[in-house]
N, C-alpha and C. Protein backbone atom coordinates (compact mmCIF):
# COMPACT_ATOMS: atom_id res chain seq x y z
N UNK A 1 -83.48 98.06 -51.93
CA UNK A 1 -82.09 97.80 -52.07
C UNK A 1 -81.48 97.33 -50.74
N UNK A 2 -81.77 97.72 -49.86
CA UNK A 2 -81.49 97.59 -48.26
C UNK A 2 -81.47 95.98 -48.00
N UNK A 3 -83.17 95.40 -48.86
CA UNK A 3 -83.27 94.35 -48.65
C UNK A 3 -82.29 93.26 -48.90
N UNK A 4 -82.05 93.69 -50.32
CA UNK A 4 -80.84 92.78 -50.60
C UNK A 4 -79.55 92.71 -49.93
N UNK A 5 -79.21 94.06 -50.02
CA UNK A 5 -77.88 94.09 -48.71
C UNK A 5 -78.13 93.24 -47.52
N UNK A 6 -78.75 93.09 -47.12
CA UNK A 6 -79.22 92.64 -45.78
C UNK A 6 -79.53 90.60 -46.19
N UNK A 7 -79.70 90.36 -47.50
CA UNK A 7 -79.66 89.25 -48.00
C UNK A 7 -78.47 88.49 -48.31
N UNK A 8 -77.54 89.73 -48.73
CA UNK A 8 -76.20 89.37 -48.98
C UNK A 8 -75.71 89.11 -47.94
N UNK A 9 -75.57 89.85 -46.79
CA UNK A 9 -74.93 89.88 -45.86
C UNK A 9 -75.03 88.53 -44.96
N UNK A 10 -76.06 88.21 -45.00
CA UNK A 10 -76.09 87.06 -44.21
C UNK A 10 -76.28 85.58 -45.01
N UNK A 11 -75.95 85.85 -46.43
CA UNK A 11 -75.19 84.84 -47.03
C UNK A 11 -73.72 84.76 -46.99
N UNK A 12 -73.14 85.73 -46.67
CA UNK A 12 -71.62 86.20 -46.65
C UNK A 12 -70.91 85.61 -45.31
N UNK A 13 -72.14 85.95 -43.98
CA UNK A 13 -71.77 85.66 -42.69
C UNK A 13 -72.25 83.97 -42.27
N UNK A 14 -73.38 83.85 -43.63
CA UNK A 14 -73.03 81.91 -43.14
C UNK A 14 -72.29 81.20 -43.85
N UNK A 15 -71.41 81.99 -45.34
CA UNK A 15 -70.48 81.60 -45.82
C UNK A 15 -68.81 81.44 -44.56
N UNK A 16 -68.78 82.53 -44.00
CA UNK A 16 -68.17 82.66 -42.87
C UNK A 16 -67.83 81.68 -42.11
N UNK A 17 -69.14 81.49 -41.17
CA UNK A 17 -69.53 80.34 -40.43
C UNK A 17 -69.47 79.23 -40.63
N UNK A 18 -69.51 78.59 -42.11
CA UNK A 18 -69.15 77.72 -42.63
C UNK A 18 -67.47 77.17 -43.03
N UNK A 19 -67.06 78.23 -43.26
CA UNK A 19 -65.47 77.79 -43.07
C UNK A 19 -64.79 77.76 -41.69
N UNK A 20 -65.32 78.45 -40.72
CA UNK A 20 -65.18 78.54 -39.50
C UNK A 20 -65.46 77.10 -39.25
N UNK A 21 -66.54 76.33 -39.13
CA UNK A 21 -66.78 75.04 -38.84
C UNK A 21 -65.73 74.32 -39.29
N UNK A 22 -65.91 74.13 -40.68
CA UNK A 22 -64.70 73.14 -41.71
C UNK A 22 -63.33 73.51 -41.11
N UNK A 23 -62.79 74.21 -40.72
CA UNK A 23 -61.95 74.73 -40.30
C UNK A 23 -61.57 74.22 -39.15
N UNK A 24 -62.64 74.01 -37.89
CA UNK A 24 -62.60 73.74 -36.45
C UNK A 24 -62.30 71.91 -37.04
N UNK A 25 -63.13 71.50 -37.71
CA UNK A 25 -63.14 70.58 -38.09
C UNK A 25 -61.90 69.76 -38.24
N UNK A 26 -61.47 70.18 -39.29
CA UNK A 26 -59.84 69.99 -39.74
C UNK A 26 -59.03 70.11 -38.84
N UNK A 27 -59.26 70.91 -38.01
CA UNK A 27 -58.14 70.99 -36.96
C UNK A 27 -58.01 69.93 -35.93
N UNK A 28 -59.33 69.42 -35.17
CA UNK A 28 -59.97 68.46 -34.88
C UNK A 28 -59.15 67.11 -35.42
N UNK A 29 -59.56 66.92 -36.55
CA UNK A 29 -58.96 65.52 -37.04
C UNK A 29 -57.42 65.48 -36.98
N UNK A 30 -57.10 66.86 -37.67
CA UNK A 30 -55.42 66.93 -37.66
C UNK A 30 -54.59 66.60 -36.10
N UNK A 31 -55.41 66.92 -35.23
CA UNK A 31 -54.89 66.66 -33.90
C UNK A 31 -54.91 65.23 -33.34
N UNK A 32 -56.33 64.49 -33.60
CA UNK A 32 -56.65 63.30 -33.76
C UNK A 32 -55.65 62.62 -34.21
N UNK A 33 -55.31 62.46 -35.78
CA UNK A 33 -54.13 62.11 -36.56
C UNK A 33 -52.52 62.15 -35.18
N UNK A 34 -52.65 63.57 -34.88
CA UNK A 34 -51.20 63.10 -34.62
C UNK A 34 -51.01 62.56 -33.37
N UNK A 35 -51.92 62.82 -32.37
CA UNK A 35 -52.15 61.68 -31.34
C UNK A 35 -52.31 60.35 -31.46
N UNK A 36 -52.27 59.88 -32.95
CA UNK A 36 -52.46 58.57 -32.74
C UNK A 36 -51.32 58.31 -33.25
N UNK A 37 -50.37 59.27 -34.16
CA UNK A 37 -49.22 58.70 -34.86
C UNK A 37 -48.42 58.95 -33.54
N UNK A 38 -48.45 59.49 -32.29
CA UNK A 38 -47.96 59.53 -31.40
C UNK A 38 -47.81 58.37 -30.75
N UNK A 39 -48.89 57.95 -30.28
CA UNK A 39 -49.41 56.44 -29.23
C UNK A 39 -48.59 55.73 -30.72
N UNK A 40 -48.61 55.31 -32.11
CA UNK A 40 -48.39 54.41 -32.44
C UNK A 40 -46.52 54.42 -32.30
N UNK A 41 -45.97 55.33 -32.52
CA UNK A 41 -45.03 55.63 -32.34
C UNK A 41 -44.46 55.04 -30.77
N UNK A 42 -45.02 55.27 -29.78
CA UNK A 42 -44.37 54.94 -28.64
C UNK A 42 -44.82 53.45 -28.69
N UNK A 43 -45.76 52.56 -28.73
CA UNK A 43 -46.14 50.99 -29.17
C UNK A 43 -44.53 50.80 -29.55
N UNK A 44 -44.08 50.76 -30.76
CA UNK A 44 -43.25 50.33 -31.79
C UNK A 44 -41.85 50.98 -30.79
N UNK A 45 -41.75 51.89 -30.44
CA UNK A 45 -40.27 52.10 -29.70
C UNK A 45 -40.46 50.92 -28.50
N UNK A 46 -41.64 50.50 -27.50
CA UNK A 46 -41.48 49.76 -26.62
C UNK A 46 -41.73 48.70 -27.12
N UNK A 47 -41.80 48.20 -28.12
CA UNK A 47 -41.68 47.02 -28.76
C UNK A 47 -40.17 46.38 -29.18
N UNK A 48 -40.00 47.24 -29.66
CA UNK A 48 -38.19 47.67 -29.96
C UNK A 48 -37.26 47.08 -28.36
N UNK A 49 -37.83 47.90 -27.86
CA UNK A 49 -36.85 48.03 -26.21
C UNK A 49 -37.31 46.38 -25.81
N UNK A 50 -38.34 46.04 -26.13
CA UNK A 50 -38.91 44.76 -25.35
C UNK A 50 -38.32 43.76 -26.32
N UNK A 51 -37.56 43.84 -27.17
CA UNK A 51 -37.05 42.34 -27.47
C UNK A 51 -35.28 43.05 -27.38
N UNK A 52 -34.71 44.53 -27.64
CA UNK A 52 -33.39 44.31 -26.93
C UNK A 52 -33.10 44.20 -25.07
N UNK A 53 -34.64 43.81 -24.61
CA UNK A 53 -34.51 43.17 -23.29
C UNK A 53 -34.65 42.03 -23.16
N UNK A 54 -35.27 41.10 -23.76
CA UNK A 54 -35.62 39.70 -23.94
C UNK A 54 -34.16 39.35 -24.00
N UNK A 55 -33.36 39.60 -25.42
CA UNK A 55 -31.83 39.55 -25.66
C UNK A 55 -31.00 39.33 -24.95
N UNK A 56 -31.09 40.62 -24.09
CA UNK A 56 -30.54 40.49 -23.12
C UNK A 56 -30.82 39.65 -22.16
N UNK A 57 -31.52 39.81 -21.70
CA UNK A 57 -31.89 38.00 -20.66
C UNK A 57 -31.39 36.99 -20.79
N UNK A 58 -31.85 36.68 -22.14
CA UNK A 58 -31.49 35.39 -22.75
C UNK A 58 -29.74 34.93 -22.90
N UNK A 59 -29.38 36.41 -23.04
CA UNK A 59 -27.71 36.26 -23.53
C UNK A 59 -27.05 36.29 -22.02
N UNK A 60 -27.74 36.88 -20.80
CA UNK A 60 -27.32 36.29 -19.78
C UNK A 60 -26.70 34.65 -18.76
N UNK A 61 -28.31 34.19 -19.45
CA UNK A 61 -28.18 32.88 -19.12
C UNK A 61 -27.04 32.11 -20.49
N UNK A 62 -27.10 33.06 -21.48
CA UNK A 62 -26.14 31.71 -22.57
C UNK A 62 -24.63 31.51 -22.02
N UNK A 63 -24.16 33.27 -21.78
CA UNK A 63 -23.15 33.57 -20.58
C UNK A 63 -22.85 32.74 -19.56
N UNK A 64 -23.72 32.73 -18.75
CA UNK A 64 -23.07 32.00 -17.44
C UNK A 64 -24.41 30.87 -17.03
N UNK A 65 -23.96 29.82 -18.09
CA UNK A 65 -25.59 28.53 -18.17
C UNK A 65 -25.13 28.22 -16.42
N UNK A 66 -23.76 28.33 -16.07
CA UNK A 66 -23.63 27.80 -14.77
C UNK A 66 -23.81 28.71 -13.36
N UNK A 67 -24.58 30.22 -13.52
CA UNK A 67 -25.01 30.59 -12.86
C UNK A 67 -26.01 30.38 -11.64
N UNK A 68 -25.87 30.57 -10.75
CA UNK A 68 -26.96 30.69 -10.01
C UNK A 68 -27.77 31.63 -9.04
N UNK A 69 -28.87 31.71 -9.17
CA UNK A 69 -29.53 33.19 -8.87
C UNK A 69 -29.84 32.88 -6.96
N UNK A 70 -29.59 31.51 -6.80
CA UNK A 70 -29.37 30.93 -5.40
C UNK A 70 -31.19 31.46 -4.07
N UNK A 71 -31.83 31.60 -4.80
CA UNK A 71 -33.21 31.96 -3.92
C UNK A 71 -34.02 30.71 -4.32
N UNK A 72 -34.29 30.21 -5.51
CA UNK A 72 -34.86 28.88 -5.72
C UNK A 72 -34.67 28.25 -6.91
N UNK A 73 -35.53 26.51 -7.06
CA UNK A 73 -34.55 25.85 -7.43
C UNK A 73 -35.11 25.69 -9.46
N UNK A 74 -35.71 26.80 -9.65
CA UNK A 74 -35.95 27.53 -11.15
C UNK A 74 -35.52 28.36 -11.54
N UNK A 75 -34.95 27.96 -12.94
CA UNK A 75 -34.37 28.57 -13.96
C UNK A 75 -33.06 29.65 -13.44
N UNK A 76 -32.41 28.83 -12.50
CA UNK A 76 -31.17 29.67 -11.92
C UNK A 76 -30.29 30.35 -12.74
N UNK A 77 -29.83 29.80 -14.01
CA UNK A 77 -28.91 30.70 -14.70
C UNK A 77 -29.43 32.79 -15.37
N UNK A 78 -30.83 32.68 -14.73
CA UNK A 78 -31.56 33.83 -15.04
C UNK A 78 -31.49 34.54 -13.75
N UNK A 79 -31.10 35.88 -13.61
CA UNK A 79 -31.15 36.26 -12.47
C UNK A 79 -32.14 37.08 -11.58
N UNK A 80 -32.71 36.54 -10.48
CA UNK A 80 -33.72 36.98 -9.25
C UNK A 80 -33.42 38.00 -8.32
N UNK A 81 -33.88 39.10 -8.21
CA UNK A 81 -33.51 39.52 -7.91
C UNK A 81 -33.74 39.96 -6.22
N UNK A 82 -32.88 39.82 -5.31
CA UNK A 82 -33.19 39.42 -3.68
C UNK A 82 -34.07 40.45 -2.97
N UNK A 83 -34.92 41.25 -4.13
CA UNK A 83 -35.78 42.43 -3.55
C UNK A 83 -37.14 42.02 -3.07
N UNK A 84 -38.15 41.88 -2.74
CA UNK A 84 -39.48 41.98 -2.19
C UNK A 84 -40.22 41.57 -3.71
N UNK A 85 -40.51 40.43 -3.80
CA UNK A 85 -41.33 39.76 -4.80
C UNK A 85 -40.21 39.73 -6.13
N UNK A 86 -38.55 39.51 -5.74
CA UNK A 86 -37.64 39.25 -6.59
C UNK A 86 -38.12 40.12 -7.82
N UNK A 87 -37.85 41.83 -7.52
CA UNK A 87 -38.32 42.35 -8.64
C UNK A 87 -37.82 43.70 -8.26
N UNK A 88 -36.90 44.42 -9.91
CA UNK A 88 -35.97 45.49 -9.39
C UNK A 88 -36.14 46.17 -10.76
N UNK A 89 -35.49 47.47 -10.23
CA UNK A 89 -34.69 48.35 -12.20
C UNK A 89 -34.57 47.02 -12.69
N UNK A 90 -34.52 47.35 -14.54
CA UNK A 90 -33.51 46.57 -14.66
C UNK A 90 -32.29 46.52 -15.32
N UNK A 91 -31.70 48.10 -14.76
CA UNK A 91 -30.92 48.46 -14.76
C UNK A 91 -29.73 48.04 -13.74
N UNK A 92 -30.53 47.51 -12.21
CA UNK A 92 -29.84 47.31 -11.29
C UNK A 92 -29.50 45.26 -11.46
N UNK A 93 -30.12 45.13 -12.56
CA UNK A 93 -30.22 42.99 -12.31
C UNK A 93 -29.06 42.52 -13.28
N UNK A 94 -28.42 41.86 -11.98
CA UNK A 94 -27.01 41.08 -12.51
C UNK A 94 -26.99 40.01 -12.89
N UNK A 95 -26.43 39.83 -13.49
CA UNK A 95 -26.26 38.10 -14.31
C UNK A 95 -26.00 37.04 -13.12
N UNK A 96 -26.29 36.00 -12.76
CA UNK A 96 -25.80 34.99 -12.08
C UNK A 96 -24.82 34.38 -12.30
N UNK A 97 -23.23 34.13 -11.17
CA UNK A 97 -22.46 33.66 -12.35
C UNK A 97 -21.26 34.73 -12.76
N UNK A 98 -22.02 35.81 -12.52
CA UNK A 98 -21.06 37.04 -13.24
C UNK A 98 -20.02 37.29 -12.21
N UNK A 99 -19.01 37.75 -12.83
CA UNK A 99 -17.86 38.45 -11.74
C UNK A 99 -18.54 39.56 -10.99
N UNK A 100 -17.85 39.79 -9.77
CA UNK A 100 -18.45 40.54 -8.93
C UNK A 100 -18.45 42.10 -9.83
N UNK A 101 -19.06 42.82 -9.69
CA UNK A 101 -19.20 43.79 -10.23
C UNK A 101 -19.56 44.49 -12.07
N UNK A 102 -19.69 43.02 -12.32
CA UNK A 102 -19.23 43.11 -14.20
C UNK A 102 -20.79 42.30 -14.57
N UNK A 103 -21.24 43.11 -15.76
CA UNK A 103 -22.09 41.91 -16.10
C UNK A 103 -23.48 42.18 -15.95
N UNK A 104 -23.84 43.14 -15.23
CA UNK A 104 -25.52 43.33 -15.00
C UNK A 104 -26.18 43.44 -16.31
N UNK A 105 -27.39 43.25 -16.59
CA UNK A 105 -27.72 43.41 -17.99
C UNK A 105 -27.20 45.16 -18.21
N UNK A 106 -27.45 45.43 -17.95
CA UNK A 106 -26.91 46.92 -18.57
C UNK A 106 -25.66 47.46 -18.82
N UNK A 107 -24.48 46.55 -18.78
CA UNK A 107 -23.73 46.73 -19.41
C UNK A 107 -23.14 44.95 -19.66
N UNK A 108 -23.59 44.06 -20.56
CA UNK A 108 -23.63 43.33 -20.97
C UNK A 108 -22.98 43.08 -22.32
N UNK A 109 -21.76 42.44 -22.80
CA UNK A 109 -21.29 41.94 -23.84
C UNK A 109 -22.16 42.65 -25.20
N UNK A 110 -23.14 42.78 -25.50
CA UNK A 110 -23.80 43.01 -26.44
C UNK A 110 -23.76 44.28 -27.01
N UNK A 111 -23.00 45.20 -25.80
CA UNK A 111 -22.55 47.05 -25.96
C UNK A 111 -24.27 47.50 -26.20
N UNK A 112 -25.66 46.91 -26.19
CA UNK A 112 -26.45 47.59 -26.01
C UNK A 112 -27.09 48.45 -24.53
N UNK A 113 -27.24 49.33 -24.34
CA UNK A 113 -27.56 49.51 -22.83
C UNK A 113 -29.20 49.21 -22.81
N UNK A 114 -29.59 49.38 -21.08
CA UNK A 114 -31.00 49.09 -20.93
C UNK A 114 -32.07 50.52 -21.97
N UNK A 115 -32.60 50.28 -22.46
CA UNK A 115 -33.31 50.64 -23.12
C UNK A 115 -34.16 51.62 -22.24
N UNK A 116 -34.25 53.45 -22.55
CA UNK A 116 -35.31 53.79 -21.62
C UNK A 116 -36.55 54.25 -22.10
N UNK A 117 -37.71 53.81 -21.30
CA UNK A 117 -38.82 53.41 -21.78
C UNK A 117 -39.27 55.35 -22.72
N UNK A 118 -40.23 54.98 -23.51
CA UNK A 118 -40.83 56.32 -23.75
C UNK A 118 -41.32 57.43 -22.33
N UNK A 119 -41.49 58.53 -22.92
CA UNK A 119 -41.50 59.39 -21.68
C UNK A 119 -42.69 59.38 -20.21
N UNK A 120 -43.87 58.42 -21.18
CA UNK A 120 -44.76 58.15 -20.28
C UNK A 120 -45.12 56.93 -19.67
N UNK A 121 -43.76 56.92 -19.37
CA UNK A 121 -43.49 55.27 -18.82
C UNK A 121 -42.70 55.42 -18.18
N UNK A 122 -42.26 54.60 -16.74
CA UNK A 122 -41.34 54.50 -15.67
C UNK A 122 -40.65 53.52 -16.44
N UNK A 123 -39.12 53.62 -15.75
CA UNK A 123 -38.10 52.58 -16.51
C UNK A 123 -38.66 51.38 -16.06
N UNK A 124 -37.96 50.93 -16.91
CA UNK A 124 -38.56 49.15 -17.36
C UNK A 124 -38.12 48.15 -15.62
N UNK A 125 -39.10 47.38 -15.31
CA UNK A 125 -38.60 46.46 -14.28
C UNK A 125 -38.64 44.99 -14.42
N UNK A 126 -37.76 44.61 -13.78
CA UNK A 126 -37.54 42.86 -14.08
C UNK A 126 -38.22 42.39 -13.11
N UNK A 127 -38.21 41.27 -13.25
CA UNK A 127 -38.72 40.24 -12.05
C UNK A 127 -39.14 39.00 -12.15
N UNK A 128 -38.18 37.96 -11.47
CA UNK A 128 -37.95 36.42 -11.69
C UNK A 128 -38.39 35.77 -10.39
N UNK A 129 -39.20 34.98 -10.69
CA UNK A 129 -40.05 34.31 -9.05
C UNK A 129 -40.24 33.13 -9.86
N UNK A 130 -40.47 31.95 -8.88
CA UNK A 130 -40.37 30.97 -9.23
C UNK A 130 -41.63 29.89 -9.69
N UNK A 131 -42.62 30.61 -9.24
CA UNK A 131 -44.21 30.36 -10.06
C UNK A 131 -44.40 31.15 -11.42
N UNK A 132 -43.79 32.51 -11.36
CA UNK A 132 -44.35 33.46 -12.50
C UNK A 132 -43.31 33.33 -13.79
N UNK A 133 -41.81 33.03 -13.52
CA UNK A 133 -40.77 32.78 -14.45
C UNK A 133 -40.13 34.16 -14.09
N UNK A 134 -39.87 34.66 -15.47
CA UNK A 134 -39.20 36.21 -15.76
C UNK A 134 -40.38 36.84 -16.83
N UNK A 135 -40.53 38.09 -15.92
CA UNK A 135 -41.49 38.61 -16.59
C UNK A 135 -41.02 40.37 -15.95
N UNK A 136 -41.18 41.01 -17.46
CA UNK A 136 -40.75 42.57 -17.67
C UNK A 136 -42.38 43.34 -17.57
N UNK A 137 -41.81 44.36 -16.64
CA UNK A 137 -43.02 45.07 -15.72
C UNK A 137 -42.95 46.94 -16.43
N UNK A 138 -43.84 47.08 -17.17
CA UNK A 138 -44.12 48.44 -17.73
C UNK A 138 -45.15 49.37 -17.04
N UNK A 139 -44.84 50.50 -16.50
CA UNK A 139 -45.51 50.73 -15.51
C UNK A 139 -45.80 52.70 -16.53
N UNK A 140 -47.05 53.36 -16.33
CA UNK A 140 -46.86 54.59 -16.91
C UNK A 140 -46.25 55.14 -15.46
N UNK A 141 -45.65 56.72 -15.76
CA UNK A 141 -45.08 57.49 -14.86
C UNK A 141 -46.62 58.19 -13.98
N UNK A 142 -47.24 58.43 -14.84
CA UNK A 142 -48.95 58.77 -13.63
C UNK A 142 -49.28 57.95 -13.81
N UNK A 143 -50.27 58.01 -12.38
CA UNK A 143 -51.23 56.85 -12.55
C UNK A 143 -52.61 56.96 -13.84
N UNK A 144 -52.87 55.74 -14.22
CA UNK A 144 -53.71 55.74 -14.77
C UNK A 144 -52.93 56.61 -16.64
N UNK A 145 -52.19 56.71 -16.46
CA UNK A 145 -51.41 57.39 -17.80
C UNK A 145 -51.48 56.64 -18.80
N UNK A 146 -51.33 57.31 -20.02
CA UNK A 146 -50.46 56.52 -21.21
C UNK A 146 -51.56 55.16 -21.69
N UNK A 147 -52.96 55.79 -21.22
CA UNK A 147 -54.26 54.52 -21.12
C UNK A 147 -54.10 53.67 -22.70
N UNK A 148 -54.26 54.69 -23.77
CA UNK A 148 -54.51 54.36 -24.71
C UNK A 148 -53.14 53.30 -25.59
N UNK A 149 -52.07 53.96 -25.08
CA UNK A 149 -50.69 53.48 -25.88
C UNK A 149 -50.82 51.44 -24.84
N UNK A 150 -50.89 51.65 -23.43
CA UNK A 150 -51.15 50.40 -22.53
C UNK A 150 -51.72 49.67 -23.95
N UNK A 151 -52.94 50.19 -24.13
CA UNK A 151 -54.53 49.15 -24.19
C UNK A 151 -53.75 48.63 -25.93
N UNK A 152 -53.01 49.40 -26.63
CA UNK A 152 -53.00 48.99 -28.01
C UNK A 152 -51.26 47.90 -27.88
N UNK A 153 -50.08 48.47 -26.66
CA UNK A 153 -49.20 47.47 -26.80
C UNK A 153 -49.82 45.86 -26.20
N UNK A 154 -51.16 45.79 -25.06
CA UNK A 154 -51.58 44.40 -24.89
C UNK A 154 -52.85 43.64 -25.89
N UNK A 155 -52.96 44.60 -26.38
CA UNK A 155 -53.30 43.95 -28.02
C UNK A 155 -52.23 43.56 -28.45
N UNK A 156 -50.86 43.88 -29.15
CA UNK A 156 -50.31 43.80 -30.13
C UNK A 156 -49.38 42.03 -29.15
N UNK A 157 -49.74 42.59 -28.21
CA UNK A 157 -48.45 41.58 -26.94
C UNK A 157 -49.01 40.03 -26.61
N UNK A 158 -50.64 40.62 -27.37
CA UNK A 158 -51.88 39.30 -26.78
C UNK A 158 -51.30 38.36 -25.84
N UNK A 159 -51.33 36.93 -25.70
CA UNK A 159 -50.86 36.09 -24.43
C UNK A 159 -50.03 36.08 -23.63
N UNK A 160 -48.86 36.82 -24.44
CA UNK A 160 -47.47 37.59 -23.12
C UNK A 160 -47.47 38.24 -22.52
N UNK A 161 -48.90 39.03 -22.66
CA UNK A 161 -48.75 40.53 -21.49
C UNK A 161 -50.05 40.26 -20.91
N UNK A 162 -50.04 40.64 -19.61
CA UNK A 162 -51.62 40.91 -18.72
C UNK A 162 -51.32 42.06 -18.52
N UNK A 163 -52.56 42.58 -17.48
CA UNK A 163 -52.84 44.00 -16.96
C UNK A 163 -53.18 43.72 -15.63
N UNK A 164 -52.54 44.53 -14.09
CA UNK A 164 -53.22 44.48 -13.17
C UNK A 164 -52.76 46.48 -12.72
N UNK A 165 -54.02 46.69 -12.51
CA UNK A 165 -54.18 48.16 -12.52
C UNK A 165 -53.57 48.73 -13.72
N UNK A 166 -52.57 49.52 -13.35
CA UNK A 166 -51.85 50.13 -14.85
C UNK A 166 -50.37 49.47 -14.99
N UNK A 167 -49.70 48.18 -14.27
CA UNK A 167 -48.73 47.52 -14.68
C UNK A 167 -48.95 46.70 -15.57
N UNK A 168 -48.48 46.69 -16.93
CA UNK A 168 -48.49 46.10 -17.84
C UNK A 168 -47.19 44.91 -17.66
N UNK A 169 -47.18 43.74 -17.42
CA UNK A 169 -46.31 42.37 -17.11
C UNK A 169 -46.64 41.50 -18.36
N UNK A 170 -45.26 41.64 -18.80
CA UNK A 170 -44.94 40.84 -19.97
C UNK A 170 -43.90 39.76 -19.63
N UNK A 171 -44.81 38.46 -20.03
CA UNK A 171 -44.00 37.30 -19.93
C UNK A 171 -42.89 36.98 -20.86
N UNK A 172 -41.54 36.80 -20.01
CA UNK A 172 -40.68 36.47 -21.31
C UNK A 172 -40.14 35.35 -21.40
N UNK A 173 -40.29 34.58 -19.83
CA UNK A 173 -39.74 32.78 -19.59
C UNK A 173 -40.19 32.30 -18.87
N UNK A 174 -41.10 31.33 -18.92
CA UNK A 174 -42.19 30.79 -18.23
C UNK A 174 -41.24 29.37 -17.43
């Protein structure tokens, strides 16, 4: 009789072990799952933010076509900004053209403000040079961060966006 007890028992304890696995299992994927509905989630919000910034650009120059960003002799009605490789917030980049104090994209006719990036991302940066055009600079807040959400928005961004280290530079006016 012993024997069987002792038969049962360790059908009982790899019945056990077996939901224990399935179990680890499930949990596994379920985490999987929401890490990716995560990363897809932040894609689609900076996708979002990246054309009410384009907008904005664009509605700069429609604003003041007679602007000038006065550093060189491209695409002046877009504004450059007089920092170290003409590249700032772009929170801080003013329209060319604009009244003194009025007008930076971030508070622009459109009542939208600058858009702030998802949490594993430094705010968004501009930057207008006269070989590269205007091109919007996505940077994660660590280094090396946010690898996976990067690698799937320059898929989705294909020929508008490159990669150098972890700045993601998206072309918006060539």
């Amino acid at each position: 009789m012993s024997d069987q007890h002792g038969f049962i028992l360790a059908y009982v304890l790899y019945g056990i072990a077996l939901i224990a696995l399935v179990s680890a299992a499930y949990a596994q994927m379920r985490n999987t799952d929401e890490q990716s509905q995560s990363i897809e989630e932040t894609v689609n919000t900076v996708m979002a933010q990246l054309e009410v910034l384009k907008t904005k650009i664009f509605l700069c120059g429609a604003i003041y076509p007679d602007g000038d960003h006065g550093q060189f002799p491209a695409r002046r009605a877009y504004p450059a900004p007089a920092t170290t490789g003409n590249r700032d917030l772009a929170t801080s980049v003013v329209c060319p053209g604009a009244p003194a104090g009025a007008n930076g994209l971030a508070n622009m006719s459109d009542g939208q403000p600058i858009p702030i990036p998802p949490a594993d991302f430094k705010p968004w940066e501009y930057q207008h040079t006269e070989a590269d055009g205007v091109v919007l600079h996505l940077l994660p807040r660590v280094a090396g961060g946010a690898a996976q959400a990067r690698t799937r928005l320059l898929r989705q961004l294909g020929a508008s966006a490159s990669q150098s280290g972890d700045d993601i530079a998206i072309q918006v006016l060539k």
